[in-house]
Protein backbone atom coordinates (compact mmCIF):
# COMPACT_ATOMS: atom_id res chain seq x y z
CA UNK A 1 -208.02 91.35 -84.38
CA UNK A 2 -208.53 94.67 -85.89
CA UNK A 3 -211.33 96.70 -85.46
CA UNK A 4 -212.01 96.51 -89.45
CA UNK A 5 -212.09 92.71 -88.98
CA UNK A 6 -214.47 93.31 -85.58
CA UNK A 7 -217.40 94.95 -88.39
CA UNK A 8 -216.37 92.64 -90.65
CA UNK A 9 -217.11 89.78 -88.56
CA UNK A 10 -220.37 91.21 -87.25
CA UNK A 11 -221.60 91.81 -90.37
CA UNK A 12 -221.38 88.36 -91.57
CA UNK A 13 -222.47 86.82 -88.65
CA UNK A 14 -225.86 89.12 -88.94
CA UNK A 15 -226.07 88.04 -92.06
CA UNK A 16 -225.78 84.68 -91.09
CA UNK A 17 -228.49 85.50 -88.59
CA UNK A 18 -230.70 87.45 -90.77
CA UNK A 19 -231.20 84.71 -93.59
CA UNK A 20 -234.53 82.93 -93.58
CA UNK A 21 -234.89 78.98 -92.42
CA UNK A 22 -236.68 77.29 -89.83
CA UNK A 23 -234.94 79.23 -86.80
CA UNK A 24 -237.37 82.47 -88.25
CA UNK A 25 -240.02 80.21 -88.33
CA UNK A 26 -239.79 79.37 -85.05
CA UNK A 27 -239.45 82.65 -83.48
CA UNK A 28 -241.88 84.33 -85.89
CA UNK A 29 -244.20 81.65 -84.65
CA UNK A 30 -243.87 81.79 -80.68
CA UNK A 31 -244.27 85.55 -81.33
CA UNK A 32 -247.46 85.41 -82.54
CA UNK A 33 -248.86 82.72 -80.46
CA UNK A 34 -247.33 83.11 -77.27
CA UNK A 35 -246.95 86.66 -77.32
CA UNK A 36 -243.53 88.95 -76.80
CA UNK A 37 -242.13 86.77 -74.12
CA UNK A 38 -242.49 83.43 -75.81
CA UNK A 39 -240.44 84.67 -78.73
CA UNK A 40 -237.46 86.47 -76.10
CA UNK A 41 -237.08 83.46 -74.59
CA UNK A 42 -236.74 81.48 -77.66
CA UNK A 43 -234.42 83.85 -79.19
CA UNK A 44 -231.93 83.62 -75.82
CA UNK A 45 -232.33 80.08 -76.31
CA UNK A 46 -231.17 80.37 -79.55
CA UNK A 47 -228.28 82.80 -79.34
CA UNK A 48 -227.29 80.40 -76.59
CA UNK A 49 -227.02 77.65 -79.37
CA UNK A 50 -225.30 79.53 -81.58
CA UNK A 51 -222.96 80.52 -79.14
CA UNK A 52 -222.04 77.01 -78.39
CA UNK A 53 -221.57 76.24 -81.72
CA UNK A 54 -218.66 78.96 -82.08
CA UNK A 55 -216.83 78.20 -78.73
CA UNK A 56 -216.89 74.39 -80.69
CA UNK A 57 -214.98 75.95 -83.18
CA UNK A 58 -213.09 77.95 -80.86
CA UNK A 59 -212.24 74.97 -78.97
CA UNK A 60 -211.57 72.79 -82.32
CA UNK A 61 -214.10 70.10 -81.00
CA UNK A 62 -216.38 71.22 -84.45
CA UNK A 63 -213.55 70.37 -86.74
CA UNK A 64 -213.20 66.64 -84.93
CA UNK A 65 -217.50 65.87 -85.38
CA UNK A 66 -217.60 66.81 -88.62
CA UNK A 67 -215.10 64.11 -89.71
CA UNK A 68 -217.00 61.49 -87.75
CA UNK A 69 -219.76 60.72 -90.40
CA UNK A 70 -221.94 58.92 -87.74
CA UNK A 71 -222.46 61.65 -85.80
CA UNK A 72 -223.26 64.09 -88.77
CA UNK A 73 -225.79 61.45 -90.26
CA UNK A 74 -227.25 61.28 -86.50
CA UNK A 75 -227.79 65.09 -86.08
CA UNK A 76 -228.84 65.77 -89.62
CA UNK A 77 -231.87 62.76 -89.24
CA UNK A 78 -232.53 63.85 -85.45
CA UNK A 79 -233.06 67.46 -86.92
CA UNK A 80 -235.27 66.37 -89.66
CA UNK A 81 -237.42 64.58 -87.53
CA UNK A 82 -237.49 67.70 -84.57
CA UNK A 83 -238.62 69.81 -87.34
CA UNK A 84 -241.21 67.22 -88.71
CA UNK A 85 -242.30 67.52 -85.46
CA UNK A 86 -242.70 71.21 -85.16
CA UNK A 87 -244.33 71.37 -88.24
CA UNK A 88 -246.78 69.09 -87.22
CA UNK A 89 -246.91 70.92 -83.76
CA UNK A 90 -247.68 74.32 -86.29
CA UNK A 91 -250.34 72.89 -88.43
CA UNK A 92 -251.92 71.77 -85.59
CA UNK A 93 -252.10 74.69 -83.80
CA UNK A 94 -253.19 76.60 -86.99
CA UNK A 95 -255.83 74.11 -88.09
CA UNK A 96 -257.21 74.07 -84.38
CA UNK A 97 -257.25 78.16 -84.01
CA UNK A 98 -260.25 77.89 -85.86
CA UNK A 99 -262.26 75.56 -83.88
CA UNK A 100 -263.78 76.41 -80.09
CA UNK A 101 -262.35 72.55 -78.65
CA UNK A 102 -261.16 73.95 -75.51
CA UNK A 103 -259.39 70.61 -74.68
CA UNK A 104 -257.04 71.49 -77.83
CA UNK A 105 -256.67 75.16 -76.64
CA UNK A 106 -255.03 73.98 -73.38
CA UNK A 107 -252.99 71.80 -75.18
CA UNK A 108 -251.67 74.24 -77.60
CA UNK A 109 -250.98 76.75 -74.49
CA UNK A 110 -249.14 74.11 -72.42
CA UNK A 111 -247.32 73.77 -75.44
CA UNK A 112 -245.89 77.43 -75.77
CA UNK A 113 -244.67 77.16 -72.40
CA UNK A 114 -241.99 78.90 -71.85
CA UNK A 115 -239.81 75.95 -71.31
CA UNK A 116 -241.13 74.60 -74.36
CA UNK A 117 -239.74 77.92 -76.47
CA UNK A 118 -236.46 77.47 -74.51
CA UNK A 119 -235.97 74.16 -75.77
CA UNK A 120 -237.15 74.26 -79.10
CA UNK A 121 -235.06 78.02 -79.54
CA UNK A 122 -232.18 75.67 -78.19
CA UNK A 123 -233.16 72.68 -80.37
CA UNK A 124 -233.66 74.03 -83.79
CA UNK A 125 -230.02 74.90 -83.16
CA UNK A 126 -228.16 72.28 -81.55
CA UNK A 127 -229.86 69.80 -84.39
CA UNK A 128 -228.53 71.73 -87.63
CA UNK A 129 -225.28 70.58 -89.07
CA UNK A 130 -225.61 73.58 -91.16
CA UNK A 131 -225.00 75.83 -88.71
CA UNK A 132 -221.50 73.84 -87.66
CA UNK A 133 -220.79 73.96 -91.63
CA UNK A 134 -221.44 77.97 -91.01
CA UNK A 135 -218.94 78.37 -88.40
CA UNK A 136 -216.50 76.22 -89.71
CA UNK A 137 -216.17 77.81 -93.26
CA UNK A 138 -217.13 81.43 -92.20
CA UNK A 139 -216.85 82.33 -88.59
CA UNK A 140 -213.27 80.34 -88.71
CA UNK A 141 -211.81 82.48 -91.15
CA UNK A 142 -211.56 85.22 -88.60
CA UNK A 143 -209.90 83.37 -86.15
CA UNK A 144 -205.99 82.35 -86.37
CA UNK A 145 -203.30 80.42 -83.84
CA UNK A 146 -201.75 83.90 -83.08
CA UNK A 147 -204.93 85.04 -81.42
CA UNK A 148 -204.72 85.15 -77.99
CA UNK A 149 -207.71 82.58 -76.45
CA UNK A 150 -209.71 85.88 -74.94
CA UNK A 151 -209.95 87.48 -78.39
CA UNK A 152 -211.56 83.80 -80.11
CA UNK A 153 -213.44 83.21 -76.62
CA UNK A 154 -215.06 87.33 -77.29
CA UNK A 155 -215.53 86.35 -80.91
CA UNK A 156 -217.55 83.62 -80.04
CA UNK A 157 -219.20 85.72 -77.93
CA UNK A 158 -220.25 87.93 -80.32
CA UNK A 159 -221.93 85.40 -82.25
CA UNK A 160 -223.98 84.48 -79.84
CA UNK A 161 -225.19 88.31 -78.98
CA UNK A 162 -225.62 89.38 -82.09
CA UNK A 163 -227.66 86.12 -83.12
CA UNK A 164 -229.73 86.53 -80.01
CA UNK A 165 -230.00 90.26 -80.22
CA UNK A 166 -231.63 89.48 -84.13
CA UNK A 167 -234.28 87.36 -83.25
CA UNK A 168 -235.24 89.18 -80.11
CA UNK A 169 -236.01 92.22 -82.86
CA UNK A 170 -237.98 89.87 -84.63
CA UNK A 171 -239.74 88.73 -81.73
CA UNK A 172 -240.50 92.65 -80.60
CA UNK A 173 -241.78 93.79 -83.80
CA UNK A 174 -243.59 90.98 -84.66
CA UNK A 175 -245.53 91.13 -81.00
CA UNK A 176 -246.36 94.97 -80.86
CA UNK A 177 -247.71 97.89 -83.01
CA UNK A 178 -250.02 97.61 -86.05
CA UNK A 179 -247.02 95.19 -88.08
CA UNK A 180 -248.01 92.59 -84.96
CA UNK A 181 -252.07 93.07 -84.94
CA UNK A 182 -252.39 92.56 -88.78
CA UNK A 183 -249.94 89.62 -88.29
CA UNK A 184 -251.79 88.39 -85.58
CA UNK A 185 -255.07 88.26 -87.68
CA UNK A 186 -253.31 85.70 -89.89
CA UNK A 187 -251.73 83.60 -87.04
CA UNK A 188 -253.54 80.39 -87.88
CA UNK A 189 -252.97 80.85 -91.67
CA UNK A 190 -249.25 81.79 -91.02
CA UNK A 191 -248.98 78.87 -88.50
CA UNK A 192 -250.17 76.07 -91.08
CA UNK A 193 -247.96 77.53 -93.77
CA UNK A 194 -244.46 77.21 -91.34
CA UNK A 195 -245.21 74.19 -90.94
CA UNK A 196 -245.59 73.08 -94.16
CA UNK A 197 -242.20 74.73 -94.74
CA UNK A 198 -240.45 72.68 -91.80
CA UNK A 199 -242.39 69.37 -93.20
CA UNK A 200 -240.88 70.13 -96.69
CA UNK A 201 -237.46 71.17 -95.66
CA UNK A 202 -237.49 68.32 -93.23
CA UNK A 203 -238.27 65.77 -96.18
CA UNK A 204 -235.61 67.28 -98.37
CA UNK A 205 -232.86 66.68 -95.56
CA UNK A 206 -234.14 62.97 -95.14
CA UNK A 207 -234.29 62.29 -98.93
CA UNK A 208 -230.52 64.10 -99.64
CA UNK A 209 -229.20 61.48 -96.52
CA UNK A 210 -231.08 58.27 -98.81
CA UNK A 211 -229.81 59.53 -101.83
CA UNK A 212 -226.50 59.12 -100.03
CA UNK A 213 -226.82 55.56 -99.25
CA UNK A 214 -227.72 54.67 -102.94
């Protein structure tokens, strides 16, 4: 591969990275409630994802799945209803942020674990067909037969550092300097209105896959 086609694919997958959806959600979200570290660890957990996702293509085993409609209808229902429940995890949090029940603050702390950021970073991946869809169309077009295995096996690489490296920049600026403190006045506001957004984007996956069946 050519070092033109090295920026080239960079670029795209950054942009990939960069556009907005429930992975910024996420990591905007453990930033501000769990502080810098949360939203590092669910940013590793994510490039981690990602990273799988482009050795799958790498490794052909993305092309196979996404002929197998059973598995596609399984992950795009299992991701709907992961981010139903982190929306309903955010509203929660948000709604009780503005009471003094310290039952519910323990609850909401347990629940930014850092475990719990390592999964759902890992999750919010692992569940979105989209992202398969992504590498498939996009991230493929950079690799061809002639390439020897180390090249595709650094490419996919890359995706996974550069995907990682993003969110771990939104994590950092979101946690520190005035940017973070202003943010962090609004946490519970912010919090209720993510999850709203994963509710709504959850319900539009769920009604496209009825649609289907009709």
């Amino acid at each position: 591969m050519s070092d033109v086609s090295w920026v080239l694919l960079a670029a795209t997958l950054l942009a990939g990275a960069a556009s907005p959806g429930p992975s910024l959600a996420l990591v905007l979200r453990g930033s501000l409630l769990g502080g810098q570290s949360a939203g590092l660890v669910i940013a590793l957990a994510h490039g981690i994802g990602v990273w799988l996702y482009a050795m799958a293509v790498v490794l052909g085993v993305a092309t196979v799945l996404l002929h197998i409609d059973w598995i596609m209808l399984m992950v795009q229902v299992l991701g709907a209803v992961f981010l139903c429940y982190l929306g309903t995890m955010m509203i929660r949090s948000g709604v009780a942020s503005r009471t003094e029940d310290e039952q519910v603050s323990q609850i909401d702390s347990a629940a930014l674990s850092l475990w719990r950021c390592a999964k759902d970073g890992f999750l919010i991946v692992f569940l979105n067909p989209k992202i398969m869809i992504f590498f498939l169309a996009v991230f493929s077009q950079f690799l061809t037969p002639e390439q020897p295995l180390l090249t595709q096996l650094t490419a996919a690489a890359l995706a996974g550092v550069i995907d990682g490296l993003w969110y771990a920049l939104v994590a950092v600026l979101v946690s520190v300097g005035r940017f973070g403190e202003r943010l962090q006045r609004y946490a519970a506001p912010i919090d209720v209105f993510f999850g709203v957004i994963l509710w709504a984007i959850s319900l539009t996956i769920l009604a496209g896959q009825f649609l289907l069946f009709d």
